[in-house]
Protein backbone atom coordinates (compact mmCIF):
# COMPACT_ATOMS: atom_id res chain seq x y z
CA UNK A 1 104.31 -27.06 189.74
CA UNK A 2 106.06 -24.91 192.74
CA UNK A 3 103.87 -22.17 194.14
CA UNK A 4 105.31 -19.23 195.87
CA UNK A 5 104.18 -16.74 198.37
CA UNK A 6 104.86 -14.32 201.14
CA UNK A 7 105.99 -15.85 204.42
CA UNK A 8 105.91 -14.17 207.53
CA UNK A 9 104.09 -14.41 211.01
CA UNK A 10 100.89 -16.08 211.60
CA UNK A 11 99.62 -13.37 213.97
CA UNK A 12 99.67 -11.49 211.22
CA UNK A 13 98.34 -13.34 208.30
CA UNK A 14 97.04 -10.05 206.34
CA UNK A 15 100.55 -9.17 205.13
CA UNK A 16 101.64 -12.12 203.76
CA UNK A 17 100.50 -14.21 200.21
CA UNK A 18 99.71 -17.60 202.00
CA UNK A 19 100.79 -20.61 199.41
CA UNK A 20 99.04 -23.50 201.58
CA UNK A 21 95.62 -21.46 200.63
CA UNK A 22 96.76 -21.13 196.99
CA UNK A 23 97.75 -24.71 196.74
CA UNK A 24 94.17 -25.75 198.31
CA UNK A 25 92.45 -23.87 195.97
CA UNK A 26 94.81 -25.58 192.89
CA UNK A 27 94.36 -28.80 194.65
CA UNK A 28 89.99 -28.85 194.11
CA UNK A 29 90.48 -27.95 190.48
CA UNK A 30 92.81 -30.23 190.02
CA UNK A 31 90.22 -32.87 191.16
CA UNK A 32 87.59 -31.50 188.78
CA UNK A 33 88.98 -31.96 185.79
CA UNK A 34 88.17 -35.92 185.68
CA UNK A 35 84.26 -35.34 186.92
CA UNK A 36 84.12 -32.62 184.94
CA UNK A 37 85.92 -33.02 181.58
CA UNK A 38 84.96 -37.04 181.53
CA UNK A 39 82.19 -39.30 180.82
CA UNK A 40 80.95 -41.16 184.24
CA UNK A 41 81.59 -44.48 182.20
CA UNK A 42 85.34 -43.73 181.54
CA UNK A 43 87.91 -43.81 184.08
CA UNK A 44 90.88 -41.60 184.83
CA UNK A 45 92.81 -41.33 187.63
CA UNK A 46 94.52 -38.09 188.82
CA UNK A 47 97.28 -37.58 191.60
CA UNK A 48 98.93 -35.30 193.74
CA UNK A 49 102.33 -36.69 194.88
CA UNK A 50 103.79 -34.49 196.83
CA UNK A 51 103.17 -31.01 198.99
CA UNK A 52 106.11 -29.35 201.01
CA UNK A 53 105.09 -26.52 202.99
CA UNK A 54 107.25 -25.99 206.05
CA UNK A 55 107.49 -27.06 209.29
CA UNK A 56 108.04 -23.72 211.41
CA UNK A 57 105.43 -23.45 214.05
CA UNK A 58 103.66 -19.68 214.13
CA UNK A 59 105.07 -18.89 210.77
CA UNK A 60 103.05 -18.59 207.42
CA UNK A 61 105.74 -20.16 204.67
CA UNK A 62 106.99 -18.65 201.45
């Protein structure tokens, strides 16, 4: 799954679409869906292997 946004400064986070915040929010349903969708008795395992999102200081990534 690749999420995109809209970059731009972080003094001014209002005009940009942040993906880290997106990603977060994908990222705690993501871990619902075994406690939720599951009995307690079963098991499942569910994993996130990898999350790229820039290394710029002061700037919100696309």
């Amino acid at each position: 799954m690749i999420l995109y946004g809209k970059g731009g400064h972080g003094g001014i986070p209002q005009k940009t679409i942040d993906p880290i915040v997106a990603t977060s929010a994908v990222i705690q349903g993501i871990q619902t869906i075994v406690s939720r969708n599951l009995s307690p008795i079963d098991s499942a395992v569910v994993s996130i292997g990898t999350i790229e999102g820039g290394t710029a200081n002061n700037v919100i990534c696309e």
